[in-house]
PDB file of N, CA and C in Angstrom:
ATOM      1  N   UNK A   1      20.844  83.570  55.390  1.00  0.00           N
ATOM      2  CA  UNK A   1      20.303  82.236  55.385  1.00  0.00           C
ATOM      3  C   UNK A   1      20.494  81.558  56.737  1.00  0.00           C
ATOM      4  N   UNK A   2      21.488  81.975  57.316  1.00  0.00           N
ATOM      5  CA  UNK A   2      22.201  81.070  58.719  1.00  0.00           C
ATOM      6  C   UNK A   2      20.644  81.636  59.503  1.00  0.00           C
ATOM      7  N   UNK A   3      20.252  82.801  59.751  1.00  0.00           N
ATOM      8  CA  UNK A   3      19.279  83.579  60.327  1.00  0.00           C
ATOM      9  C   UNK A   3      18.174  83.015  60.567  1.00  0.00           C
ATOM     10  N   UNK A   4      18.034  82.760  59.287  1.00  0.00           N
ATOM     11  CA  UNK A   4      16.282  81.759  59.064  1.00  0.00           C
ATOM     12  C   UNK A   4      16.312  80.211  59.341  1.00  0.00           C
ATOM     13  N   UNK A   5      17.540  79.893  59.914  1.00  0.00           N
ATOM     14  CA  UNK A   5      18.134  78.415  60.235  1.00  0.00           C
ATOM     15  C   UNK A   5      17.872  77.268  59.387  1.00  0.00           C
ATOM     16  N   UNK A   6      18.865  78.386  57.972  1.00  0.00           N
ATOM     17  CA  UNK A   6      19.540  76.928  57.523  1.00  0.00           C
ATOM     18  C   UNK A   6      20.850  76.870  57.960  1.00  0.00           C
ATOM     19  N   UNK A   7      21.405  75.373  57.712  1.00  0.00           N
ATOM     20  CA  UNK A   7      22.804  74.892  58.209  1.00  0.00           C
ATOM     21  C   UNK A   7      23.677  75.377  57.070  1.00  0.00           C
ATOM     22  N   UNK A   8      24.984  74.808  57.484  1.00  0.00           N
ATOM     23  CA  UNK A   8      26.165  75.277  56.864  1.00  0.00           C
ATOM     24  C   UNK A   8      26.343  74.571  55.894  1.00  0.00           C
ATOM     25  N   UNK A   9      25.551  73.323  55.812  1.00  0.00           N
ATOM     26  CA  UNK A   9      25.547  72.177  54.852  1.00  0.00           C
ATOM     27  C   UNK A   9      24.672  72.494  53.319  1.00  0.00           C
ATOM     28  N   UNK A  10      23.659  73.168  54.002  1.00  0.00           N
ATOM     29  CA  UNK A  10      22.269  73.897  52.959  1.00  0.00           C
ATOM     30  C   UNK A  10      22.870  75.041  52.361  1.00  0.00           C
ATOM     31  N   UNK A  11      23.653  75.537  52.892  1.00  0.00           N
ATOM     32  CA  UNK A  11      24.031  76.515  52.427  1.00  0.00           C
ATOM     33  C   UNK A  11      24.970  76.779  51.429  1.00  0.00           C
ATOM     34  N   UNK A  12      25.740  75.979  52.122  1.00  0.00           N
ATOM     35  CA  UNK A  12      27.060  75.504  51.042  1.00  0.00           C
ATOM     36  C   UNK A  12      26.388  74.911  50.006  1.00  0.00           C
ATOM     37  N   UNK A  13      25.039  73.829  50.245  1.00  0.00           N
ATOM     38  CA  UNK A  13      24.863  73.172  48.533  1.00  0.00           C
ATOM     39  C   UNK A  13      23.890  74.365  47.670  1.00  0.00           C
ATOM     40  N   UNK A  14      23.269  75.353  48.327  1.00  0.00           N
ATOM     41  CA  UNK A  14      22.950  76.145  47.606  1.00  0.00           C
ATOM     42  C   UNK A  14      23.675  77.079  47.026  1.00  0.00           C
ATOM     43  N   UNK A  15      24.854  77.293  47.273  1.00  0.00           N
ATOM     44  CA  UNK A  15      25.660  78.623  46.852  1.00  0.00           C
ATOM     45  C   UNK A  15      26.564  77.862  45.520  1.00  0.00           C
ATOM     46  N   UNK A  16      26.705  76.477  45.955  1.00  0.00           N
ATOM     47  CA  UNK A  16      27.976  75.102  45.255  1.00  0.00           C
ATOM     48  C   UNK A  16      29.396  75.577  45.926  1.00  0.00           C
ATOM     49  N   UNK A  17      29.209  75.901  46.921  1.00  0.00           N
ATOM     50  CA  UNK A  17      30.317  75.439  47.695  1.00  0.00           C
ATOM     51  C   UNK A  17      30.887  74.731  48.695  1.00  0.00           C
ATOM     52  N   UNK A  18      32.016  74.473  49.059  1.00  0.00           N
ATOM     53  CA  UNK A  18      32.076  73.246  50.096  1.00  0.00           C
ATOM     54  C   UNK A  18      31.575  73.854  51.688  1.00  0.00           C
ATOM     55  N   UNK A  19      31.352  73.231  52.746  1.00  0.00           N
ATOM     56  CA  UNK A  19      30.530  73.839  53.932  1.00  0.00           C
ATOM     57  C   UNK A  19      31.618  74.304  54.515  1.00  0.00           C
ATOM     58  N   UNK A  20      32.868  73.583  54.813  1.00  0.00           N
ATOM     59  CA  UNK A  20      33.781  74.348  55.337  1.00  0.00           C
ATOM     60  C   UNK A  20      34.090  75.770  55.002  1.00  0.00           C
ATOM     61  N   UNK A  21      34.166  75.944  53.511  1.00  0.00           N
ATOM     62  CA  UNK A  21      33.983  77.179  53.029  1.00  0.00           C
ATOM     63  C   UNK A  21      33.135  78.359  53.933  1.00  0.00           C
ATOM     64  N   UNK A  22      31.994  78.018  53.959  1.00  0.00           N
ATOM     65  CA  UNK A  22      30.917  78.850  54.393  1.00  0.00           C
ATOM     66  C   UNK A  22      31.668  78.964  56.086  1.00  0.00           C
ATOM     67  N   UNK A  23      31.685  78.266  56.626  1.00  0.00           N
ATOM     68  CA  UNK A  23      32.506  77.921  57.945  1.00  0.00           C
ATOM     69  C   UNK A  23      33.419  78.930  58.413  1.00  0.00           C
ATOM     70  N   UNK A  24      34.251  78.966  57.240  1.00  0.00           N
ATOM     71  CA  UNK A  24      35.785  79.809  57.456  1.00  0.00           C
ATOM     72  C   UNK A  24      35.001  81.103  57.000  1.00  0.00           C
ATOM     73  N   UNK A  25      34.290  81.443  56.459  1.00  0.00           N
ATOM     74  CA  UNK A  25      34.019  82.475  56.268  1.00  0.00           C
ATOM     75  C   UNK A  25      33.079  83.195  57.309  1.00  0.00           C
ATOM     76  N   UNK A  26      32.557  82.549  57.766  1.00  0.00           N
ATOM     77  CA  UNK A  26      31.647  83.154  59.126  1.00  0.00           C
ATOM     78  C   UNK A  26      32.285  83.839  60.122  1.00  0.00           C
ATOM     79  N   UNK A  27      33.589  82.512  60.043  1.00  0.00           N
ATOM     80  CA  UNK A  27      34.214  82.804  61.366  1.00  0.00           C
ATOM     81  C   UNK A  27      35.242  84.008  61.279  1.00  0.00           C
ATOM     82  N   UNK A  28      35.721  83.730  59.822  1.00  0.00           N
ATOM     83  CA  UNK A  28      36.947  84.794  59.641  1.00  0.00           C
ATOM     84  C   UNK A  28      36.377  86.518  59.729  1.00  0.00           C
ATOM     85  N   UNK A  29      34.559  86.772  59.065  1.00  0.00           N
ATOM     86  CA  UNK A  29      34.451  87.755  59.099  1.00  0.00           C
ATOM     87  C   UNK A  29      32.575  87.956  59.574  1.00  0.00           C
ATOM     88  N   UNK A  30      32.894  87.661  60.518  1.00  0.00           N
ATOM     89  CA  UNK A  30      31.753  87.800  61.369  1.00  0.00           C
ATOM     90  C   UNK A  30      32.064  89.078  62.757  1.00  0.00           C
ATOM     91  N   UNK A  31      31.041  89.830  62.883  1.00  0.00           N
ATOM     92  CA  UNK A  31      31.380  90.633  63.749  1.00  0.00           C
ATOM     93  C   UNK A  31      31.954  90.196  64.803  1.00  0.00           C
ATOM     94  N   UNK A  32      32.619  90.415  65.685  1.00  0.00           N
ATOM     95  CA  UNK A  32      33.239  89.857  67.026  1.00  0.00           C
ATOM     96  C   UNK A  32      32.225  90.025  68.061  1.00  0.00           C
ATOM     97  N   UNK A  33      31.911  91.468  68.169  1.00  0.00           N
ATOM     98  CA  UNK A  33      30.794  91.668  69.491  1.00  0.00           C
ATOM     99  C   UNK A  33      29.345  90.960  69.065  1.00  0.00           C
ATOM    100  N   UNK A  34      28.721  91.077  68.103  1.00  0.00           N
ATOM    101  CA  UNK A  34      27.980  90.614  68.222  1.00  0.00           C
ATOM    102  C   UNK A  34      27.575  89.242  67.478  1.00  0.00           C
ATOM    103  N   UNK A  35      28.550  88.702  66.940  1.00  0.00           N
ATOM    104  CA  UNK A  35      28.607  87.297  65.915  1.00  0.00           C
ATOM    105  C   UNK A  35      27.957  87.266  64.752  1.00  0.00           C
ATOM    106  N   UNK A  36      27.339  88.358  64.252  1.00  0.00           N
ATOM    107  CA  UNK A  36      26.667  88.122  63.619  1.00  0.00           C
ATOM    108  C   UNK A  36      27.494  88.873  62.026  1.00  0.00           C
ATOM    109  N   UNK A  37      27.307  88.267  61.119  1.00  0.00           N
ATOM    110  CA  UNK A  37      27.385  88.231  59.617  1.00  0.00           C
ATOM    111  C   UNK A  37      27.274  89.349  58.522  1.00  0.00           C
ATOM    112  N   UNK A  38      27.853  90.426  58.666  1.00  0.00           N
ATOM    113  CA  UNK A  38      27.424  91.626  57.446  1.00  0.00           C
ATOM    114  C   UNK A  38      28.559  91.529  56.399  1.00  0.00           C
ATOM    115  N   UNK A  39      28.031  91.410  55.242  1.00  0.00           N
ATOM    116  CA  UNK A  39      28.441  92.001  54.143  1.00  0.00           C
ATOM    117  C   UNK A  39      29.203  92.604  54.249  1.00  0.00           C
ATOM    118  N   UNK A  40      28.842  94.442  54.619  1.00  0.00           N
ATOM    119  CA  UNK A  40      29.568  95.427  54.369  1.00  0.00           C
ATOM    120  C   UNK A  40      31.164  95.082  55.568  1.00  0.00           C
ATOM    121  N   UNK A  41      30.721  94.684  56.220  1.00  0.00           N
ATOM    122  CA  UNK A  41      31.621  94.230  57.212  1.00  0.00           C
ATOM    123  C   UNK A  41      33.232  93.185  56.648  1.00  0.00           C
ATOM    124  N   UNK A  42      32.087  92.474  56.107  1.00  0.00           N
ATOM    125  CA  UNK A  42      33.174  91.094  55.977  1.00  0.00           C
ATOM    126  C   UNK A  42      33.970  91.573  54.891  1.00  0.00           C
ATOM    127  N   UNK A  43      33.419  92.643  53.770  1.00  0.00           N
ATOM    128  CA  UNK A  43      34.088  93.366  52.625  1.00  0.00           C
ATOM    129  C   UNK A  43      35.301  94.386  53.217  1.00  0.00           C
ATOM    130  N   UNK A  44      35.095  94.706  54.253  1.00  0.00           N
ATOM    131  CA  UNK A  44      36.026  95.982  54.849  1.00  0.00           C
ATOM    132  C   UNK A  44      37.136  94.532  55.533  1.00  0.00           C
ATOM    133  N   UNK A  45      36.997  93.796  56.113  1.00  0.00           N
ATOM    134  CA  UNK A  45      38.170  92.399  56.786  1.00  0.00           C
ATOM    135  C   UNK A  45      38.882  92.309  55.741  1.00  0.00           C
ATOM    136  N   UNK A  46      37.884  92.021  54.422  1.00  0.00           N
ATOM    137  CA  UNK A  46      38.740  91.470  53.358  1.00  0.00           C
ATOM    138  C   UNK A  46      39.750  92.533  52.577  1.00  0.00           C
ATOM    139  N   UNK A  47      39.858  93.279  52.389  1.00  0.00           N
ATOM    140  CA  UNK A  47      40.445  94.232  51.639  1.00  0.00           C
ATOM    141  C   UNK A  47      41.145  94.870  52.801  1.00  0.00           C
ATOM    142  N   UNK A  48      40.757  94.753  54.092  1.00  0.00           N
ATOM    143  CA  UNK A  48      42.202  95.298  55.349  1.00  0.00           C
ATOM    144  C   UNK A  48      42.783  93.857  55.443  1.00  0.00           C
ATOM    145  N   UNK A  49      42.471  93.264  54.944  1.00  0.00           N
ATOM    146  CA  UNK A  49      43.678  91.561  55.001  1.00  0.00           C
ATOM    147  C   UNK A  49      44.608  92.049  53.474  1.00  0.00           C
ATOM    148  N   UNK A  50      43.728  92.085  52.150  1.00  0.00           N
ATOM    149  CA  UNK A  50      44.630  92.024  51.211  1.00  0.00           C
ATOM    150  C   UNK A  50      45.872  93.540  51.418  1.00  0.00           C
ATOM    151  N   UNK A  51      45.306  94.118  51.827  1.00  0.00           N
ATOM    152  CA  UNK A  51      46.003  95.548  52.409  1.00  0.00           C
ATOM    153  C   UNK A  51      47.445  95.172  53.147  1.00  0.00           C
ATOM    154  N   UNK A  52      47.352  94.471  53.975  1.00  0.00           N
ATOM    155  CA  UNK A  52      48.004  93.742  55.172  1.00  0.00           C
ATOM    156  C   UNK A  52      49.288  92.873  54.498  1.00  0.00           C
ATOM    157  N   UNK A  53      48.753  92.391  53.801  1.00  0.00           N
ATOM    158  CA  UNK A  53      49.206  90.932  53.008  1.00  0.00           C
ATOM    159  C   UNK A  53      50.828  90.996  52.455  1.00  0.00           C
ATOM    160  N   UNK A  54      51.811  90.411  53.277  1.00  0.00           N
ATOM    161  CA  UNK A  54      52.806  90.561  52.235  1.00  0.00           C
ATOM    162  C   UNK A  54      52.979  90.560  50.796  1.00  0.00           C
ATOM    163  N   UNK A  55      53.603  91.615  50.046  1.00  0.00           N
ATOM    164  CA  UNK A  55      53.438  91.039  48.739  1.00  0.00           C
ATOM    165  C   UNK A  55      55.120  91.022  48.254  1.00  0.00           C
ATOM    166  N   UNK A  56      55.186  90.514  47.570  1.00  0.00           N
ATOM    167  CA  UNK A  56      55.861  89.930  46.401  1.00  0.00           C
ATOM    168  C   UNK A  56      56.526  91.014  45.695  1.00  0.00           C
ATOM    169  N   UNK A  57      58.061  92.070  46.095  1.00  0.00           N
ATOM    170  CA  UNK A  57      57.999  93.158  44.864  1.00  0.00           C
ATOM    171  C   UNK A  57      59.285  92.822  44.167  1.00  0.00           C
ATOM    172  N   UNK A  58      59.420  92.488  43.333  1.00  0.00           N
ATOM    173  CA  UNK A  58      59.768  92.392  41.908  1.00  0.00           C
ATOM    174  C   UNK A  58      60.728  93.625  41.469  1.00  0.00           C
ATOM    175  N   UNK A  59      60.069  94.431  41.024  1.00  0.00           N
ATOM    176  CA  UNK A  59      60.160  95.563  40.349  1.00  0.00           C
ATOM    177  C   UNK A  59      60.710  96.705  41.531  1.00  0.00           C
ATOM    178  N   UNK A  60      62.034  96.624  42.193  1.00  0.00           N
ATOM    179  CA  UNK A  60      62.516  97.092  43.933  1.00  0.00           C
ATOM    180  C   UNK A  60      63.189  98.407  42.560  1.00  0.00           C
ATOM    181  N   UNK A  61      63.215  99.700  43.922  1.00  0.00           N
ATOM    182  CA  UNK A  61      63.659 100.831  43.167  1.00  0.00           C
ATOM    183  C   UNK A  61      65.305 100.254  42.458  1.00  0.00           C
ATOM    184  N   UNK A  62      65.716  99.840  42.730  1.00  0.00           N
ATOM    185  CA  UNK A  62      67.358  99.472  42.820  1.00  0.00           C
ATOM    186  C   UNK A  62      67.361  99.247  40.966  1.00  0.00           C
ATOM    187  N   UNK A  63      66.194  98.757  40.875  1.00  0.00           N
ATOM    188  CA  UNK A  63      65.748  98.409  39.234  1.00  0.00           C
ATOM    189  C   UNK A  63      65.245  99.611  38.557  1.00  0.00           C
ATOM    190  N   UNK A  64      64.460 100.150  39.125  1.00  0.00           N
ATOM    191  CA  UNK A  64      63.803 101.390  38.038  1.00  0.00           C
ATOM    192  C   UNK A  64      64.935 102.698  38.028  1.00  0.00           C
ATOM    193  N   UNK A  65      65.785 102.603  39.191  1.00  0.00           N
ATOM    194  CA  UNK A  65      66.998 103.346  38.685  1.00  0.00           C
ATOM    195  C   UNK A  65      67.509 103.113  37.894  1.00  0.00           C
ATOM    196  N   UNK A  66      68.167 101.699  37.564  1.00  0.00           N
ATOM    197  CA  UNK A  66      68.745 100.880  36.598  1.00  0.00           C
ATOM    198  C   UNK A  66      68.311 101.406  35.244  1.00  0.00           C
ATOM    199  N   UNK A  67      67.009 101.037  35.082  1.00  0.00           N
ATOM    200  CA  UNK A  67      66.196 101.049  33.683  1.00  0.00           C
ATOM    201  C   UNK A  67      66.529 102.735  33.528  1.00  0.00           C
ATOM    202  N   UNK A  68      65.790 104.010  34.743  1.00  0.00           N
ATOM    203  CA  UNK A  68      65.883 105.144  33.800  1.00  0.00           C
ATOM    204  C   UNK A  68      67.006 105.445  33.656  1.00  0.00           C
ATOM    205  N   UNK A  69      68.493 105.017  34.182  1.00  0.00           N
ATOM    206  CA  UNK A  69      69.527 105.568  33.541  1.00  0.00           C
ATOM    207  C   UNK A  69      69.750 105.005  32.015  1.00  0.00           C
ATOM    208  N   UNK A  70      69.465 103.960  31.930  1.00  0.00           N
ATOM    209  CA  UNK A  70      69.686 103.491  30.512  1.00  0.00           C
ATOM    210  C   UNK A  70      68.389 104.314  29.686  1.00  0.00           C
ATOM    211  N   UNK A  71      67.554 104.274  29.912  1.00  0.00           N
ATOM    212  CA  UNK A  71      66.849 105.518  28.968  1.00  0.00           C
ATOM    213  C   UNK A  71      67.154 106.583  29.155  1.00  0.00           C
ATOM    214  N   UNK A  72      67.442 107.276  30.073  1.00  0.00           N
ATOM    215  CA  UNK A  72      67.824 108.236  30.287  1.00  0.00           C
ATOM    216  C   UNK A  72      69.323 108.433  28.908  1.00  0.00           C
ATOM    217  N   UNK A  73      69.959 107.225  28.827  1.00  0.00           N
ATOM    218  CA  UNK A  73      71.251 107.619  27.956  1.00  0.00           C
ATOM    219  C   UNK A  73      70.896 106.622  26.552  1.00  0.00           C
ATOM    220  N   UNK A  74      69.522 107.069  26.384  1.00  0.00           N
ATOM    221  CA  UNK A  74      69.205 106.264  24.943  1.00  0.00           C
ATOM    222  C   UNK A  74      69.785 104.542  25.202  1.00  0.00           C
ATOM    223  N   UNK A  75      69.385 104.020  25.579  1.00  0.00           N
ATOM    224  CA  UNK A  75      70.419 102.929  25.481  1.00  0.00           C
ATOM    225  C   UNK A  75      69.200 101.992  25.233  1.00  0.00           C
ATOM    226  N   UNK A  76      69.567 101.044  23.861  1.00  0.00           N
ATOM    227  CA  UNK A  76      68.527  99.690  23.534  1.00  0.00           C
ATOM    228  C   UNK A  76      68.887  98.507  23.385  1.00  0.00           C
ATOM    229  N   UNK A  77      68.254  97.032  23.073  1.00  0.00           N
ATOM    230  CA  UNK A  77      69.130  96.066  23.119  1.00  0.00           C
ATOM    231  C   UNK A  77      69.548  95.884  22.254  1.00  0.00           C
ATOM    232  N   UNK A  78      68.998  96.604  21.164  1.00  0.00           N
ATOM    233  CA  UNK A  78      69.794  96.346  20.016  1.00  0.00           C
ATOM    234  C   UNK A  78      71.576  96.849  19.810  1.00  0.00           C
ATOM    235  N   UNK A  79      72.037  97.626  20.431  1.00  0.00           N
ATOM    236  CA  UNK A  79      73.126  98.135  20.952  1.00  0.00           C
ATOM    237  C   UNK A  79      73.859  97.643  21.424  1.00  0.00           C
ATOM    238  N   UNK A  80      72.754  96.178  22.392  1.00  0.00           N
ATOM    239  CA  UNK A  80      74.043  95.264  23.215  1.00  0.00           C
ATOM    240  C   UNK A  80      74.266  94.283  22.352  1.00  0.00           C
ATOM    241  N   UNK A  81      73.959  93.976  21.303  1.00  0.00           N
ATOM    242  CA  UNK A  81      74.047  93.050  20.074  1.00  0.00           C
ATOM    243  C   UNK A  81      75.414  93.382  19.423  1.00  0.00           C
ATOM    244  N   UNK A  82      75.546  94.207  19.123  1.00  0.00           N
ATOM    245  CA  UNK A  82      76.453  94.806  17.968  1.00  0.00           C
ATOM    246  C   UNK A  82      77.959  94.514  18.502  1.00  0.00           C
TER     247      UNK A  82
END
């Protein structure tokens, strides 16, 4: 759409999103050499960002040792009740 020169404003009210939106997204995954806008492109940024992305782990081996020794020796909570 940017191509056929509509604005960032037209664009955004055609899609229902805000223009900044459209904005950050141009800029974040727009080719570098040549500025211009692909799909397949901006899909490969996005998924080497979520790739990238610190995450959050929870579930650290220090735990799943934990857990299979206690299965490992039958062990349930009902056991820690008693």
């Amino acid at each position: 759409m940017q191509k056929q020169g509509s604005s960032l404003a037209e664009i955004a009210k055609n899609i229902g999103v805000h223009k900044s939106t459209i904005s950050r997204e141009l800029q974040r995954n727009s080719d570098q050499r040549s500025g211009d806008y692909k799909v397949d492109l901006a899909q490969k940024k996005y998924n080497q960002r979520q790739a990238n992305k610190p995450k959050s782990i929870r579930f650290t081996q220090e735990i799943k040792d934990f857990i299979t020794q206690w299965i490992k020796e039958d062990y349930s909570i009902a056991q820690n009740r008693l």
